[in-house]
Protein backbone atom coordinates (compact mmCIF):
# COMPACT_ATOMS: atom_id res chain seq x y z
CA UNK A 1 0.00 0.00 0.00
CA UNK A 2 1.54 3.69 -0.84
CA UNK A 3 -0.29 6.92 0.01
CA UNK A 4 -1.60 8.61 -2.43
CA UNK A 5 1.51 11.62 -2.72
CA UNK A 6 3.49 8.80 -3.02
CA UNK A 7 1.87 6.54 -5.74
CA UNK A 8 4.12 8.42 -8.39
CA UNK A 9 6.32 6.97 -11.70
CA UNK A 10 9.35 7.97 -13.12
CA UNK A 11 8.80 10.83 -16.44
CA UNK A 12 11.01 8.05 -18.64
CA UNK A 13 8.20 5.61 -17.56
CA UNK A 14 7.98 3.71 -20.99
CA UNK A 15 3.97 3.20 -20.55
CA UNK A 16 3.96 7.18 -20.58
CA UNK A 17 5.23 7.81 -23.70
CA UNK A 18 4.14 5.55 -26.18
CA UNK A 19 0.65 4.58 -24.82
CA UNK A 20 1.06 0.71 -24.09
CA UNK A 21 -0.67 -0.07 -21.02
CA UNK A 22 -3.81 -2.44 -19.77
CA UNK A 23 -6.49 -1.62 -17.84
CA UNK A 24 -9.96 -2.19 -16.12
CA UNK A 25 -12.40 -0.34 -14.42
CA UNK A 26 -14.64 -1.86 -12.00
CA UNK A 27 -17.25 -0.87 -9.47
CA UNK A 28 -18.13 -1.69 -5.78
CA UNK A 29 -21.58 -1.78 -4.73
CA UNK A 30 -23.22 -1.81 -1.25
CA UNK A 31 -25.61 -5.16 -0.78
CA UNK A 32 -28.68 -5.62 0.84
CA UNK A 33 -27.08 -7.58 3.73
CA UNK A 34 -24.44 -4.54 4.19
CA UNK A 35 -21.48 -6.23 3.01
CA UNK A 36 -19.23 -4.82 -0.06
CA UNK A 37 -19.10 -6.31 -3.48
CA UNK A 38 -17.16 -5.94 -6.64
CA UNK A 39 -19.35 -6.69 -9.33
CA UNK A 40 -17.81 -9.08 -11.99
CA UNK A 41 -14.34 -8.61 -10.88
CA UNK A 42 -13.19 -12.44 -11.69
CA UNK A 43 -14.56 -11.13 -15.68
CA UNK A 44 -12.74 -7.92 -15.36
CA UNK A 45 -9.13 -9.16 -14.38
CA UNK A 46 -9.30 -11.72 -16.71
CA UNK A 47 -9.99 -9.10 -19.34
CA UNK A 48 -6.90 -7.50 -17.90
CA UNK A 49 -4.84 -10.05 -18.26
CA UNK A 50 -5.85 -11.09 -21.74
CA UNK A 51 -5.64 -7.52 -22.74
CA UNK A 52 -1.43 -8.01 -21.88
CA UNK A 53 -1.75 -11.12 -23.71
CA UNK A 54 -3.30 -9.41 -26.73
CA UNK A 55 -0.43 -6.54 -26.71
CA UNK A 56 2.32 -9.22 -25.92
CA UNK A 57 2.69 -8.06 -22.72
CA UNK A 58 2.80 -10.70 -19.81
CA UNK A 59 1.40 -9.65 -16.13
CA UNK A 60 3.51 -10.97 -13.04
CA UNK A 61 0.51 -11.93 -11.32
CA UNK A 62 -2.24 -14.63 -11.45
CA UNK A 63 -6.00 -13.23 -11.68
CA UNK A 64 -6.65 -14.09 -8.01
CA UNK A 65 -4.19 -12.24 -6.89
CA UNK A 66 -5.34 -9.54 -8.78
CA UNK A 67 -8.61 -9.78 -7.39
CA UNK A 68 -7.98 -10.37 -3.74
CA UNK A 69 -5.17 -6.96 -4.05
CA UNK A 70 -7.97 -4.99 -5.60
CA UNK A 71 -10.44 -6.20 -2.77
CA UNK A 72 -7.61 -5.04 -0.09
CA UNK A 73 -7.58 -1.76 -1.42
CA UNK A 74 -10.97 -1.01 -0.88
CA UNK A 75 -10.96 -2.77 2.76
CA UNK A 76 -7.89 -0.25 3.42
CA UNK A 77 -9.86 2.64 2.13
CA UNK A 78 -12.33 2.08 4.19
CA UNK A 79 -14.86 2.35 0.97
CA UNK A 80 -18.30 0.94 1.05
CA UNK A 81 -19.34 1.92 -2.51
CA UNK A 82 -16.40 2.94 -5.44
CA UNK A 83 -14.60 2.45 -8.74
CA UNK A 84 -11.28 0.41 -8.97
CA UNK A 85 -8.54 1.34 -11.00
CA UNK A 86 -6.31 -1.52 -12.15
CA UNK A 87 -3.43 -0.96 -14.70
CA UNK A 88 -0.09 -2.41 -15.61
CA UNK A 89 1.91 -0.87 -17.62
CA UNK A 90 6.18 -0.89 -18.77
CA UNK A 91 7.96 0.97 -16.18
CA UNK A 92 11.15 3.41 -16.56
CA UNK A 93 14.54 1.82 -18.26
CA UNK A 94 14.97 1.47 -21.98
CA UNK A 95 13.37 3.74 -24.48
CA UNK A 96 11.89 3.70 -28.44
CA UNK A 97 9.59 1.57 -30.04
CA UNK A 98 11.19 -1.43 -29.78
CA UNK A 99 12.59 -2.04 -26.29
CA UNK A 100 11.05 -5.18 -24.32
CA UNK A 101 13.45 -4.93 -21.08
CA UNK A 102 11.19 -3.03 -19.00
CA UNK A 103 9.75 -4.16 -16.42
CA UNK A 104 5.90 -4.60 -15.93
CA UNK A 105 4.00 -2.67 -13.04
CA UNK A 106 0.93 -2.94 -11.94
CA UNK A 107 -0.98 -0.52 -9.72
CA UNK A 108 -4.72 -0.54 -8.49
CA UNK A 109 -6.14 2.49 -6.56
CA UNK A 110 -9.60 3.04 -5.75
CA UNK A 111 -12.06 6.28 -5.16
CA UNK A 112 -15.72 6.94 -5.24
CA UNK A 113 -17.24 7.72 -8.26
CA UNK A 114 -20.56 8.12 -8.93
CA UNK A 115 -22.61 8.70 -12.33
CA UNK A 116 -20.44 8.90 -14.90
CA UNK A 117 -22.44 11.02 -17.29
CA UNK A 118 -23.55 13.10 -14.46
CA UNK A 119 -26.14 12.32 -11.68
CA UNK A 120 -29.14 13.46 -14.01
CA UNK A 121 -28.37 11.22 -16.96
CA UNK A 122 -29.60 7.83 -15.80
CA UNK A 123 -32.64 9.45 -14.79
CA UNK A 124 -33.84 11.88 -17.58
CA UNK A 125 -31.03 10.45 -20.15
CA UNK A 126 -28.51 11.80 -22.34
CA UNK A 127 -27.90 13.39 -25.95
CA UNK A 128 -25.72 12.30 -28.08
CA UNK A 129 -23.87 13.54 -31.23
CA UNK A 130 -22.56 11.43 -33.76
CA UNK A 131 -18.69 11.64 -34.16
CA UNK A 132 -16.52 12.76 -37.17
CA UNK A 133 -14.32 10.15 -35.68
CA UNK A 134 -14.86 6.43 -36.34
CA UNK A 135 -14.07 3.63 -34.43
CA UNK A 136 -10.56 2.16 -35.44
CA UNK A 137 -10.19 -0.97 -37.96
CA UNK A 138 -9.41 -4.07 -35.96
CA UNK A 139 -6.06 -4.40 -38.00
CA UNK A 140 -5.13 -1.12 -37.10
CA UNK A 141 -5.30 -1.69 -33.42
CA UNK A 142 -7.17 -4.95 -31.50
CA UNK A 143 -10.17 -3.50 -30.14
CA UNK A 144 -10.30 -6.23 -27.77
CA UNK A 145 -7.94 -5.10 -25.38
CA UNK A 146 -8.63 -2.54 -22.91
CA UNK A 147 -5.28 -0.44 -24.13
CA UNK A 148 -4.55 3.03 -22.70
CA UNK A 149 -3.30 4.49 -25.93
CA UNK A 150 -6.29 3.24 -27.98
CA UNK A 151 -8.58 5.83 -25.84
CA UNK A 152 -7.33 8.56 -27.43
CA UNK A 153 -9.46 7.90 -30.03
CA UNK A 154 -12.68 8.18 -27.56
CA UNK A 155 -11.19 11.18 -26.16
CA UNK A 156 -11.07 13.22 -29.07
CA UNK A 157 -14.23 12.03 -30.09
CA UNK A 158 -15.76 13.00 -26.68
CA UNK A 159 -14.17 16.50 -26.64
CA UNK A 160 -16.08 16.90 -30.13
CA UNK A 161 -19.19 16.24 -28.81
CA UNK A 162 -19.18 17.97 -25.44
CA UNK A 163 -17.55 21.37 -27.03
CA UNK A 164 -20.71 21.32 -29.09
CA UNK A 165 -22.92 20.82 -26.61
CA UNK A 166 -23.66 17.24 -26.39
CA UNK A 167 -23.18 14.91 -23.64
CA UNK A 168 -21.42 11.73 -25.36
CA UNK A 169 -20.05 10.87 -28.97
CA UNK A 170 -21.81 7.89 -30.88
CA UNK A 171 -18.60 6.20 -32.78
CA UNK A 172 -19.50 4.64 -36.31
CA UNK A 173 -16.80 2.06 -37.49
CA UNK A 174 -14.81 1.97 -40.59
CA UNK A 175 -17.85 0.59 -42.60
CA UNK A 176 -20.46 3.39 -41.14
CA UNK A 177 -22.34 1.25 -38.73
CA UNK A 178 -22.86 2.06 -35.46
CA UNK A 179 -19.95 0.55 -33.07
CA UNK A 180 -20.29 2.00 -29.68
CA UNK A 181 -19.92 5.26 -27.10
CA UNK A 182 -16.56 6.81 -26.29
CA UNK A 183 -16.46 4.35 -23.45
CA UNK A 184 -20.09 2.84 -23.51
CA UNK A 185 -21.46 -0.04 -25.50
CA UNK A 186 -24.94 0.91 -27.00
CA UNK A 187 -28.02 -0.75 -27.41
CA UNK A 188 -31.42 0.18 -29.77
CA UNK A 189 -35.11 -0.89 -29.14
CA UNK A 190 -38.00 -1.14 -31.47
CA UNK A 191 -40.80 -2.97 -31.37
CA UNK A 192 -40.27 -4.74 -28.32
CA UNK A 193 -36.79 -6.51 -30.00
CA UNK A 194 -33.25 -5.14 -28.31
CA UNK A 195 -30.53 -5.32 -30.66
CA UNK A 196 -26.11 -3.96 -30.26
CA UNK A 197 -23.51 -4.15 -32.47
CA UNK A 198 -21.40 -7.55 -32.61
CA UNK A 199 -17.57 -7.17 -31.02
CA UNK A 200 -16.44 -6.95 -34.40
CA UNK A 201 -14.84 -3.33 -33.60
CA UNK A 202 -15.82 -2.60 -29.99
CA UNK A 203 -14.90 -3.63 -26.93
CA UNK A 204 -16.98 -6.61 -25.66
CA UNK A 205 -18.05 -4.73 -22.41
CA UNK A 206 -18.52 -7.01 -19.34
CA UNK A 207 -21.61 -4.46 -18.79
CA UNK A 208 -22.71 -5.51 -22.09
CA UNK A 209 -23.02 -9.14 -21.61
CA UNK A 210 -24.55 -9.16 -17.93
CA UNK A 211 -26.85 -6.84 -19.60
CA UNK A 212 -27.69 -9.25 -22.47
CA UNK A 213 -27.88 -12.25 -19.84
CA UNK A 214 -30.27 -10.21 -18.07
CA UNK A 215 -32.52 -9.48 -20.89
CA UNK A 216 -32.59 -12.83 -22.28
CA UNK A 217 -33.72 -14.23 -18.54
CA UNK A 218 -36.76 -11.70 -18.98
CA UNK A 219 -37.46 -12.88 -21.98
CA UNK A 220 -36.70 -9.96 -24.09
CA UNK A 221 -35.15 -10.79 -27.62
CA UNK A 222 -31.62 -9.66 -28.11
CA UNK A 223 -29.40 -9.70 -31.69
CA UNK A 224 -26.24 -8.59 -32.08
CA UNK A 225 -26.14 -7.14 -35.79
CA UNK A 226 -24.80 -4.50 -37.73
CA UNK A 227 -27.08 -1.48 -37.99
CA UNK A 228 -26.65 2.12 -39.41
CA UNK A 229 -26.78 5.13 -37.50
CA UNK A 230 -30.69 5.80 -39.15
CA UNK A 231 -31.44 2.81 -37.03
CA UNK A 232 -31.07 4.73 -34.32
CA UNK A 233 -32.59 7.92 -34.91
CA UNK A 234 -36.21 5.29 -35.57
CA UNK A 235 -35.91 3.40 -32.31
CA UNK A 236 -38.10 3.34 -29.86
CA UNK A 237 -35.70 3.45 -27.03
CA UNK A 238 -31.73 3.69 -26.71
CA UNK A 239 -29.57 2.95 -24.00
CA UNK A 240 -25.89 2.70 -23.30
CA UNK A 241 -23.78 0.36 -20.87
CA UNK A 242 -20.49 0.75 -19.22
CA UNK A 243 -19.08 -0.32 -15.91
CA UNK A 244 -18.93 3.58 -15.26
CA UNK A 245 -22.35 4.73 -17.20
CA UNK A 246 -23.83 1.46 -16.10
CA UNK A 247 -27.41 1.82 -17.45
CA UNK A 248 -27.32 5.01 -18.92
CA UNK A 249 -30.73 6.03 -20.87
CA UNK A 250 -30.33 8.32 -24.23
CA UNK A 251 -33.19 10.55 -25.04
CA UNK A 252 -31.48 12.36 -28.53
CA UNK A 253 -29.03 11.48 -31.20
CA UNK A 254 -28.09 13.91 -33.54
CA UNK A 255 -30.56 16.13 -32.44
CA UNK A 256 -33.81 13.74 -33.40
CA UNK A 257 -35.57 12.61 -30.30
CA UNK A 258 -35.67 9.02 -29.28
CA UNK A 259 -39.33 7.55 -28.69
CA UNK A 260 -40.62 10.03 -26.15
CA UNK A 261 -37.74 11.92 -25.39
CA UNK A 262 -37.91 10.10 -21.61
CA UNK A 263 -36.20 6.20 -20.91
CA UNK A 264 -38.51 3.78 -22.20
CA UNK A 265 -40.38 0.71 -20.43
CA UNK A 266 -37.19 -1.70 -21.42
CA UNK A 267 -34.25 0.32 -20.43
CA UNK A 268 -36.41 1.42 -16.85
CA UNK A 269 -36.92 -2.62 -16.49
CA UNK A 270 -33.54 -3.13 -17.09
CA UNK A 271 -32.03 -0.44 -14.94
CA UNK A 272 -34.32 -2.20 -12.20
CA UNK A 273 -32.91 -5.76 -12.86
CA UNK A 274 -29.11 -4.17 -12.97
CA UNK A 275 -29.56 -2.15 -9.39
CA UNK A 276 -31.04 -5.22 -8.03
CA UNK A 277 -27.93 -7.99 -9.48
CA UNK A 278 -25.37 -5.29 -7.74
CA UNK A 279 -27.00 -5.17 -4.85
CA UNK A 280 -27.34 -9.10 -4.19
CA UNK A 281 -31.14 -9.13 -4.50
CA UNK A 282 -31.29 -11.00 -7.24
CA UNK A 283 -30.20 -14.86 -6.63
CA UNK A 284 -29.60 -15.55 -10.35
CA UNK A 285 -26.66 -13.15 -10.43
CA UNK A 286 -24.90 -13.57 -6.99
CA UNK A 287 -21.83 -15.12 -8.85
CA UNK A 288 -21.37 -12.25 -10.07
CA UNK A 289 -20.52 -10.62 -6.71
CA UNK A 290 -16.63 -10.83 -4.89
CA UNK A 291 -17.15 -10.14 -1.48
CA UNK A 292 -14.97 -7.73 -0.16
């Protein structure tokens, strides 16, 4: 454990420079019974670690050591609800693109953080713009690891949209279809039938697929299939997910309003169904749920 003036790196930190680092973000929740819970942690640091194995880079720790460190932190802290911050990334020593001597560090910290959109959107929703920038090709970098330098592309995309007045960019991918948020996953309704883009270009969000499981144990039809951004602008409801955003309604893309302008019947059901898996209400779920 370091304090926080302390938890510093050297400037010729090799991560720093050129961008290759791993990470996760993952929430605690407060249960019913009182205890704390990381929801989906076991998913998340094995994304971690298969994110280092996508970029060749090897972590020096097994996943349940991962998990019990990250579940320390928080006891330490003294945190009944927060976010987790794991990364590892190539420490200080040789420099350029090609050196593979450094050493690999990995850090977790922990705050609280609460809506990530901003305590209004998961209530009345959010607007979206699409972005001039698209989602990188899957040759040009592996959208299936959770890589530090690959955000830059949802940063700029999210500085677009929020310097115009938006509250989140809607990425398209290199063919024009609709890939995902700057750091959410997306979903459209109509007509009763939920469908998301397949993890041909986006990053297979562990949201995502608890959300999906969810939906298809209420019954509620879910296809993962290309769709253009015209799609969206006809559904009946739209909703993003992200460990962060969690549930996060969206009432306007592009300035067109979606359905009534308010979350729809699905998204509110699902938003119920998601508070109640966090919280250990919901028996079907508690394997999701590390114990801290």
């Amino acid at each position: 454990m370091v304090p926080y003036d302390e938890a510093n790196v050297h400037v010729l930190t090799h991560s720093l420079h050129y961008g290759l680092a791993v990470f996760e973000g993952m929430r605690v929740y407060r249960c019913v019974d009182g205890r704390s819970a990381i929801f989906r942690g076991r998913e998340h640091i094995r994304r971690l670690i298969e994110s280092g194995l996508i970029l060749e880079m090897k972590i020096p720790y097994a996943q349940e050591e991962l998990l019990k460190a990250a579940a320390e932190v928080v006891r330490v802290n003294r945190l009944a609800e927060c976010y987790i911050r794991p990364i590892a990334f190539y420490g200080e020593g040789e420099m350029g693109l090609s050196a593979r001597g450094n050493k690999v560090r990995v850090a977790i910290a922990a705050w609280p953080w609460g809506a990530y959109l901003g305590e209004d959107s998961v209530k009345l929703g959010v607007r979206l713009k699409t972005s001039s920038f698209v989602r990188f090709h899957p040759n040009s970098l592996m959208p299936h690891a959770k890589a530090s330098g690959q955000y830059i592309n949802s940063i700029l995309a999210g500085y677009e949209a929020r310097r115009n007045g938006y509250d989140e960019a809607l990425l398209l991918d290199v063919q024009g279809y609709v890939a995902e948020g700057s750091g959410e996953n997306i979903f459209i309704v109509r007509d009763g039938k939920v469908r998301t883009p397949p993890v041909n270009s986006i990053l297979p969000g562990i949201t995502r697929d608890a959300v999906m499981r969810m939906l298809h144990g209420a019954g509620i039809e879910v296809r993962e299939e290309l769709f253009p951004r015209d799609a969206v602008y006809i559904s009946d409801e739209v909703f993003m997910t992200g460990t962060a955003a969690e549930v996060t309604p969206v009432r306007e893309v592009d300035d067109r309003q979606i359905g009534s302008g308010r979350p729809g019947p699905i998204t509110v059901k699902l938003q119920e169904m998601f508070q109640a898996a966090l919280k250990g209400q919901d028996a079907r779920y508690q394997e999701w749920l590390y114990y801290v």
